[in-house]
N, C-alpha and C. Protein backbone atom coordinates (compact mmCIF):
# COMPACT_ATOMS: atom_id res chain seq x y z
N UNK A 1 -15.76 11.80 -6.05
CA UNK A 1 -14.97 11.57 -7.25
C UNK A 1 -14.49 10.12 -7.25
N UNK A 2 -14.64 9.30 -8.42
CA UNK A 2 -14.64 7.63 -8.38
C UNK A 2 -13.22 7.70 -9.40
N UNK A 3 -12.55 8.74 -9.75
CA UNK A 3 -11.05 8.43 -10.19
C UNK A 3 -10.17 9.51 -9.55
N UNK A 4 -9.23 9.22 -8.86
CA UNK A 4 -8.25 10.39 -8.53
C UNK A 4 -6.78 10.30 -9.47
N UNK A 5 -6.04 11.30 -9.68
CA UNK A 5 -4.90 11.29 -10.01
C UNK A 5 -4.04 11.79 -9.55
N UNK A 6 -2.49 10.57 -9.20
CA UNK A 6 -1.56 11.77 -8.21
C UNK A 6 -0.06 11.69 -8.59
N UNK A 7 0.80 12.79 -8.71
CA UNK A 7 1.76 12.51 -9.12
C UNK A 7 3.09 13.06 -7.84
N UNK A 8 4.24 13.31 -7.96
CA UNK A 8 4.93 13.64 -6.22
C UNK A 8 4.61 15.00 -5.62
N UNK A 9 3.70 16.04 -6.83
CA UNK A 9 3.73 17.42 -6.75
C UNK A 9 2.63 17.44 -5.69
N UNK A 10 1.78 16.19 -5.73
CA UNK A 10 0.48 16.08 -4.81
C UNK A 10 0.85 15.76 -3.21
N UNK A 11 2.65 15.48 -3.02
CA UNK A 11 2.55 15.30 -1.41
C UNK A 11 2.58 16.39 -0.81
N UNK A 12 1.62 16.17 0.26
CA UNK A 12 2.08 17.47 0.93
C UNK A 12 3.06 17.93 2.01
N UNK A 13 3.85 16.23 2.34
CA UNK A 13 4.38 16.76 2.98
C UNK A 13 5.54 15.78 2.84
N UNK A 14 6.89 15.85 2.86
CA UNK A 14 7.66 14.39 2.56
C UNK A 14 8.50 14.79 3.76
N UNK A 15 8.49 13.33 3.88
CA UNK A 15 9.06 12.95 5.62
C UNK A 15 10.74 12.27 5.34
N UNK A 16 11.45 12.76 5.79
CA UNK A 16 12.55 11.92 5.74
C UNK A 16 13.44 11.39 6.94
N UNK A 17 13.81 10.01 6.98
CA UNK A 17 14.38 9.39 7.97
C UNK A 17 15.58 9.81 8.44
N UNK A 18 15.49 10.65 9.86
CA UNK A 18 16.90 10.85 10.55
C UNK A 18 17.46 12.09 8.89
N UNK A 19 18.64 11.78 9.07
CA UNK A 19 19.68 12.48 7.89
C UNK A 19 20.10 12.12 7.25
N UNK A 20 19.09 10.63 7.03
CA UNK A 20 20.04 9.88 5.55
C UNK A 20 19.01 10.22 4.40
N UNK A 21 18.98 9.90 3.11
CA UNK A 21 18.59 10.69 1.83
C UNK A 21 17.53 9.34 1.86
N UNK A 22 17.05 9.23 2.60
CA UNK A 22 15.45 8.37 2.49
C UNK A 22 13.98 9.25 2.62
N UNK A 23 13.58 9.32 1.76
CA UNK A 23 12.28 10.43 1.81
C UNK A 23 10.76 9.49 1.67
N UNK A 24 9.54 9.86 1.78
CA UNK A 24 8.59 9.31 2.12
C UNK A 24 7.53 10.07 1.70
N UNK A 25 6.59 10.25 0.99
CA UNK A 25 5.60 10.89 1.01
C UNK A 25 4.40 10.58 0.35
N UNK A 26 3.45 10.94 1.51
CA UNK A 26 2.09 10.36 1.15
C UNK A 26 0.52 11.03 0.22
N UNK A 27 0.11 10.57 -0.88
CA UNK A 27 -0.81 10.97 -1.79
C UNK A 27 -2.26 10.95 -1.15
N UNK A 28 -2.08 10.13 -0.57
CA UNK A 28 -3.88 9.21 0.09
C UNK A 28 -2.78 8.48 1.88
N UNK A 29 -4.19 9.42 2.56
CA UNK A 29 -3.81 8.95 3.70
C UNK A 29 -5.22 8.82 4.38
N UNK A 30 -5.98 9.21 5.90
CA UNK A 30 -7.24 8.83 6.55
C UNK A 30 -7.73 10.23 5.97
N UNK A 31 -6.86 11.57 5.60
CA UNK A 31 -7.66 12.34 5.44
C UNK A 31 -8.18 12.47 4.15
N UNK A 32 -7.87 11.43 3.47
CA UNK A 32 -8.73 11.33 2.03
C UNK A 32 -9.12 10.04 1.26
N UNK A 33 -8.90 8.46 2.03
CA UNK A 33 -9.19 7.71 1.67
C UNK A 33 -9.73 6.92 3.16
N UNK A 34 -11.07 6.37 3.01
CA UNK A 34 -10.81 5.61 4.34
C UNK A 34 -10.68 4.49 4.68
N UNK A 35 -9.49 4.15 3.20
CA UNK A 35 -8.97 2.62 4.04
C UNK A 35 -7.40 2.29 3.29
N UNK A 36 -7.38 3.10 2.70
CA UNK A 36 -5.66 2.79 2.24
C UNK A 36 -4.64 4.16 1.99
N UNK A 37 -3.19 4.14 2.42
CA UNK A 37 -2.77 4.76 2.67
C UNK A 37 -1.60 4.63 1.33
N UNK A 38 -1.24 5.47 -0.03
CA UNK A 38 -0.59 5.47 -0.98
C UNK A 38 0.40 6.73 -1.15
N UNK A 39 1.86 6.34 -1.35
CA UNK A 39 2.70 7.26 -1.52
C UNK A 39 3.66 7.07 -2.51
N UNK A 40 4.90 7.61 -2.31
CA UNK A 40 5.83 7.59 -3.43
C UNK A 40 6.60 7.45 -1.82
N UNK A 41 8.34 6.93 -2.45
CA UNK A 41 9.35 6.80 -1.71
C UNK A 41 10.83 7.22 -2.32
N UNK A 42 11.57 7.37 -2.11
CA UNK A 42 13.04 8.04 -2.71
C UNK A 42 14.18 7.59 -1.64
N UNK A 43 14.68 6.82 -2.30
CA UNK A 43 16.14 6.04 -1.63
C UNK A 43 17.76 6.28 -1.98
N UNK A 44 18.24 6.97 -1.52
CA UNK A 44 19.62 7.08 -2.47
C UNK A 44 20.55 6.11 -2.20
N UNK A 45 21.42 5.66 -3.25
CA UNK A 45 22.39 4.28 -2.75
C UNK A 45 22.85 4.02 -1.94
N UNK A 46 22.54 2.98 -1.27
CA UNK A 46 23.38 2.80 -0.25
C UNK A 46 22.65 3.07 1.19
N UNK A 47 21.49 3.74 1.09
CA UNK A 47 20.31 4.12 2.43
C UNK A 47 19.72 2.72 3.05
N UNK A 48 19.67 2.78 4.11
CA UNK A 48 18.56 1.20 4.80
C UNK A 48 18.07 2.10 5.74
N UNK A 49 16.91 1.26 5.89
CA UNK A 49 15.98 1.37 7.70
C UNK A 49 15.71 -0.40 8.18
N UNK A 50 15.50 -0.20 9.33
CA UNK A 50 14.77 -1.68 9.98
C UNK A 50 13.50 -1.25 10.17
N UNK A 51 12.25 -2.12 10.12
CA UNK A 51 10.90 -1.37 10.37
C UNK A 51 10.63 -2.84 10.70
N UNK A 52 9.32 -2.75 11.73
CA UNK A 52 8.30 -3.63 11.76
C UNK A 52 7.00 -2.90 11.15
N UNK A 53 6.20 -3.87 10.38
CA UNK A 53 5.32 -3.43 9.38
C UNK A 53 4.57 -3.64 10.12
N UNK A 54 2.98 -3.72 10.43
CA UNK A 54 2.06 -3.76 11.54
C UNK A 54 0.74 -3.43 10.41
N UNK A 55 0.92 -3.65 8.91
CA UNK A 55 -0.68 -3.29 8.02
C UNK A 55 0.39 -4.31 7.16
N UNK A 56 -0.19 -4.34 6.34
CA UNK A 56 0.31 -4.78 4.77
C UNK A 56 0.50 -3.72 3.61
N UNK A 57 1.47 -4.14 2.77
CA UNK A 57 2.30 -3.10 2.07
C UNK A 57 2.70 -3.67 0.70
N UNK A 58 1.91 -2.96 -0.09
CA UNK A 58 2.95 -2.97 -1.62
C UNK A 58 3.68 -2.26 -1.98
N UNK A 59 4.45 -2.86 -2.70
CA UNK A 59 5.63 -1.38 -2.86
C UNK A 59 5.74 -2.15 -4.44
N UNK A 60 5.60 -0.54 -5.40
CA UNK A 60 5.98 -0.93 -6.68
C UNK A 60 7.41 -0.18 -6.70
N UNK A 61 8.32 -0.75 -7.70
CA UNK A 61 9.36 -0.20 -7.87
C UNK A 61 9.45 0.61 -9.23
N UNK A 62 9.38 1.79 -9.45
CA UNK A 62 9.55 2.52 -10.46
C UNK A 62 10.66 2.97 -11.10
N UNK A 63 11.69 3.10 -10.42
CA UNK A 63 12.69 3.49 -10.37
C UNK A 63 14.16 2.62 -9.70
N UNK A 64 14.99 1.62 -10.65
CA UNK A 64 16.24 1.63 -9.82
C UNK A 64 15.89 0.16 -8.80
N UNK A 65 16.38 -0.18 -8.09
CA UNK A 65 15.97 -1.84 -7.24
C UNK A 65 16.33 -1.26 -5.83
N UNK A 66 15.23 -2.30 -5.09
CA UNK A 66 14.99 -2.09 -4.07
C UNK A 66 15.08 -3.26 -3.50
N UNK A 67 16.17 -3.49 -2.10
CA UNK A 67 16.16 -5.16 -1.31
C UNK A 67 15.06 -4.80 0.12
N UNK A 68 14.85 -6.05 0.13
CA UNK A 68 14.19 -6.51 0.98
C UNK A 68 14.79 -7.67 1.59
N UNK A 69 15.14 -7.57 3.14
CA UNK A 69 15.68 -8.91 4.14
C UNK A 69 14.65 -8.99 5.25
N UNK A 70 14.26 -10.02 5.05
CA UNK A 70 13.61 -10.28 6.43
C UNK A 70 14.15 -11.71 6.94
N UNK A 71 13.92 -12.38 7.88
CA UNK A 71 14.70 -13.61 8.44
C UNK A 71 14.50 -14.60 7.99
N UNK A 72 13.32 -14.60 7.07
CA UNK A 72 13.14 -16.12 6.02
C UNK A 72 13.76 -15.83 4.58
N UNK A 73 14.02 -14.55 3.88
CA UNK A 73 14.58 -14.60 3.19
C UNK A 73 15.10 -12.86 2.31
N UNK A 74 15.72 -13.19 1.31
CA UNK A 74 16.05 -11.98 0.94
C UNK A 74 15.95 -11.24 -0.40
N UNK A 75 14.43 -10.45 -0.97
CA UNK A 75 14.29 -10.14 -2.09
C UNK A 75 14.52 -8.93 -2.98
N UNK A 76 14.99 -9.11 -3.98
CA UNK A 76 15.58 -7.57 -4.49
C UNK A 76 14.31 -7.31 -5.71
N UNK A 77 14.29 -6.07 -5.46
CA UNK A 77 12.80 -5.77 -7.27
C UNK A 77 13.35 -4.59 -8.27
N UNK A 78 13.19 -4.98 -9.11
CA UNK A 78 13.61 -4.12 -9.65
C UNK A 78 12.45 -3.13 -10.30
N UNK A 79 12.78 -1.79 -11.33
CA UNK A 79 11.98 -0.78 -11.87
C UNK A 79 10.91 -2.42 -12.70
N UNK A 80 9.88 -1.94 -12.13
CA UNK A 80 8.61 -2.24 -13.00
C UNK A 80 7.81 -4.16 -11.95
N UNK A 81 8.59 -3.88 -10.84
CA UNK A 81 8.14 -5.05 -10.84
C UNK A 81 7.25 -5.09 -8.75
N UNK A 82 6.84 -5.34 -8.29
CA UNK A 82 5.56 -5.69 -7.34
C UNK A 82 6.24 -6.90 -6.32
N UNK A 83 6.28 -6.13 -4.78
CA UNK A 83 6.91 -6.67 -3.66
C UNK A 83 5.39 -6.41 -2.88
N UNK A 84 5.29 -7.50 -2.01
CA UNK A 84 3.90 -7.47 -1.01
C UNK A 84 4.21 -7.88 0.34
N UNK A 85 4.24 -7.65 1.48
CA UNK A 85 5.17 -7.76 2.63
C UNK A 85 3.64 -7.44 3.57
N UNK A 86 3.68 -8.59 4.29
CA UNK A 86 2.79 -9.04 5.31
C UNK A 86 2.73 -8.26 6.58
N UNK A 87 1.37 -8.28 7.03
CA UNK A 87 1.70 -7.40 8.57
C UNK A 87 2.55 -8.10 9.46
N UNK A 88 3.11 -7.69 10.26
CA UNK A 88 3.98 -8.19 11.32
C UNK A 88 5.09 -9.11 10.83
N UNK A 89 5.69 -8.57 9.66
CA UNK A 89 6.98 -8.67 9.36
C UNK A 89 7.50 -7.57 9.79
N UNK A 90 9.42 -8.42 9.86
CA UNK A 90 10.47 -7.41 10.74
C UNK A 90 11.12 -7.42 8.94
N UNK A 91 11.32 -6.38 8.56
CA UNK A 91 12.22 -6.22 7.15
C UNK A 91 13.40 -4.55 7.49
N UNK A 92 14.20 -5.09 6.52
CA UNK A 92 14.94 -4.19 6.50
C UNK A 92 15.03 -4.32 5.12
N UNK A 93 14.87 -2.42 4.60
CA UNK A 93 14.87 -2.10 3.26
C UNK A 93 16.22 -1.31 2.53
N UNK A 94 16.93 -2.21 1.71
CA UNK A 94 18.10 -1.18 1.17
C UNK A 94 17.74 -0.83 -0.03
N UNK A 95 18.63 0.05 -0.57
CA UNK A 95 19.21 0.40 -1.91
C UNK A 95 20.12 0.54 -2.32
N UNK A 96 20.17 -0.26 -3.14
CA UNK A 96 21.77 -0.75 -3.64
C UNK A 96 22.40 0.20 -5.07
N UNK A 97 20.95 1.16 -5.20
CA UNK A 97 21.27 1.95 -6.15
C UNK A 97 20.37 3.02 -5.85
N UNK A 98 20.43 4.57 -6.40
CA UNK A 98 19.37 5.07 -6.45
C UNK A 98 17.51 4.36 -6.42
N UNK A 99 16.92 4.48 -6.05
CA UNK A 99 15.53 4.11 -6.29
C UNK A 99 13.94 5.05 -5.92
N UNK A 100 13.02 4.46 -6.53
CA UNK A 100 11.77 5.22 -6.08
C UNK A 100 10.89 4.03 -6.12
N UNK A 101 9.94 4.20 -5.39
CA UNK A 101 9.06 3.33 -4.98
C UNK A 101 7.44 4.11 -5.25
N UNK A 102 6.34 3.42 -5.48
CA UNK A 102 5.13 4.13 -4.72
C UNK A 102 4.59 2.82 -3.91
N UNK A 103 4.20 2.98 -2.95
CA UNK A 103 3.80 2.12 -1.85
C UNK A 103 2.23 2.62 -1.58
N UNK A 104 1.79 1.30 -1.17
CA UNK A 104 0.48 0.88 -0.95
C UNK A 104 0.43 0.34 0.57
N UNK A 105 -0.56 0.77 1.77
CA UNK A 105 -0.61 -0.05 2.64
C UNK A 105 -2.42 -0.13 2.92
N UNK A 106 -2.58 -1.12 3.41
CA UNK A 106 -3.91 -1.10 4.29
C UNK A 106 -3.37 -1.76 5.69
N UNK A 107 -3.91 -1.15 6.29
CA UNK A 107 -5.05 -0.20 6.40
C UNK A 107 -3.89 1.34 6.58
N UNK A 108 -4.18 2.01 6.72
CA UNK A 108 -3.66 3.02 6.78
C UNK A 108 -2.06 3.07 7.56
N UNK A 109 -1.16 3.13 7.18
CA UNK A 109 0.10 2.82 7.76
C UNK A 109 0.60 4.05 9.17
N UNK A 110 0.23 4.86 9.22
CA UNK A 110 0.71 5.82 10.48
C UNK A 110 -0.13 5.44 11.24
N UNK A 111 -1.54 5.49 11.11
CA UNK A 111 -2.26 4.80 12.23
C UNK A 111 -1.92 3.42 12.92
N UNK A 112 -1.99 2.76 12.07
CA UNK A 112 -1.36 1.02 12.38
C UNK A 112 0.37 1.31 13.31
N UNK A 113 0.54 1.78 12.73
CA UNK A 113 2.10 2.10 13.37
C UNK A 113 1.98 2.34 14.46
N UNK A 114 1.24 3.80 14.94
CA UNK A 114 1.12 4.44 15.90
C UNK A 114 0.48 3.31 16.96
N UNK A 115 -0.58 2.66 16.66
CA UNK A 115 -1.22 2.49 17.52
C UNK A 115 -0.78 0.83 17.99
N UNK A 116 1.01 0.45 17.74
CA UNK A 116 1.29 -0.81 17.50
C UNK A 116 2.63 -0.48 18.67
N UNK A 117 3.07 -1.78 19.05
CA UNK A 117 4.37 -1.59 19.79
C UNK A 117 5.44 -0.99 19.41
N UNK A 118 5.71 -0.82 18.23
CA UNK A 118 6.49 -0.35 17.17
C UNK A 118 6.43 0.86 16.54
N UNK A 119 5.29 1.69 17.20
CA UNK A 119 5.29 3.47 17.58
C UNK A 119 6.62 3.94 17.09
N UNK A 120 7.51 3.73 18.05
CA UNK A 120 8.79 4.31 18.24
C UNK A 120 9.66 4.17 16.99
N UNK A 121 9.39 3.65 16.08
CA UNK A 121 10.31 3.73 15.00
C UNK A 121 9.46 4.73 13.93
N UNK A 122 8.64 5.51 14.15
CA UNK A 122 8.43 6.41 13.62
C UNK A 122 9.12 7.95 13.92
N UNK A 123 9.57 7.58 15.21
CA UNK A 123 10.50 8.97 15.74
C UNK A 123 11.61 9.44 14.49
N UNK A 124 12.02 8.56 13.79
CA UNK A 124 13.08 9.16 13.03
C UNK A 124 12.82 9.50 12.12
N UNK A 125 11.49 9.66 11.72
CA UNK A 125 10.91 10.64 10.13
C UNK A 125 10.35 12.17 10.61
N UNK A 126 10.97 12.63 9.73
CA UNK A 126 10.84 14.15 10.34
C UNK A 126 10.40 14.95 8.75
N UNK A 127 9.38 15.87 9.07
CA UNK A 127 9.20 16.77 7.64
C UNK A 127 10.42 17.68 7.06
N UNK A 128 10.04 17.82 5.95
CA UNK A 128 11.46 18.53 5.64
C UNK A 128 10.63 19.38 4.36
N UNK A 129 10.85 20.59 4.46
CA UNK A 129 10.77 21.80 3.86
C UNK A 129 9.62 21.45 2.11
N UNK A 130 11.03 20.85 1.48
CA UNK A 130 10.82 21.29 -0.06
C UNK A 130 10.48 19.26 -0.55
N UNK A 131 10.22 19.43 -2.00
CA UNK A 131 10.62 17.96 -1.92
C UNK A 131 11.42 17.34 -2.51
N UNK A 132 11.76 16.48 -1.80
CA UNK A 132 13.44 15.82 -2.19
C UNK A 132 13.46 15.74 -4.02
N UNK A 133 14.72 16.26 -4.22
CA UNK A 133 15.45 15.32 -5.53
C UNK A 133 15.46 14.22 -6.06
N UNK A 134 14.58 14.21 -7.45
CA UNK A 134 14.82 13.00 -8.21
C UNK A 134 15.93 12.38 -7.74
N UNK A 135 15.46 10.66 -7.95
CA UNK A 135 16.64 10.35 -8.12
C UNK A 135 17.34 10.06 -9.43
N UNK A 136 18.46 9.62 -9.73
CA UNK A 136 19.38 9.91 -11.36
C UNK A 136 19.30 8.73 -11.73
């Protein structure tokens, strides 16, 4: 099939960080694309993580603004607009308001993770049942 279509009903599984209202979930991962990994994201105000990125990553913002700090500088996006964040950047992602994201990585982002020094910051996403609540 040379067009797919996916909307959040298609994750199968949404991962959320630790116990804060940050959710994650992926449309296209190795078991159905074999080279890019595409999801949706859900941030409620006021949520951050620190991550080292280890693939490359777009993140559209659909919903609400999303910051971005890394040590050279500090970018905020808002609904409708395209953030691109390099492998082996250190970023930390807030929300300063409700938000949703769908994110883009190559090469596949759990693999790259996993198989990077920076493993261990995947420990704090855990599956969770149902899938999270719009955000407002």
């Amino acid at each position: 099939m040379s067009v797919k279509h996916f909307t959040t009903k298609d994750v199968e599984t949404w991962y959320q960080h630790t116990d804060r209202q940050m959710f994650l979930g992926d449309v296209l991962d190795a078991s159905n694309s074999d080279h890019l990994t595409v999801g949706f994201g859900r941030y409620k105000k006021g949520e951050s993580n620190e991550w080292v990125v280890t693939y490359d990553e777009v993140n559209v913002v659909t919903k609400g603004s999303f910051t971005f700090r890394t040590a050279e500088r500090t970018v905020t996006a808002k609904a409708g607009e395209v953030l691109f964040i390099t492998k082996g950047t250190k970023v930390t992602y807030e929300a300063h308001e409700d938000m949703e994201i769908v994110y883009v990585t190559y090469p596949h982002f759990m693999e790259a993770q996993r198989n990077s020094e920076h493993a261990k910051l995947l420990d704090a996403f855990h599956p969770v049942e149902t899938e999270p609540r719009r955000t407002t």
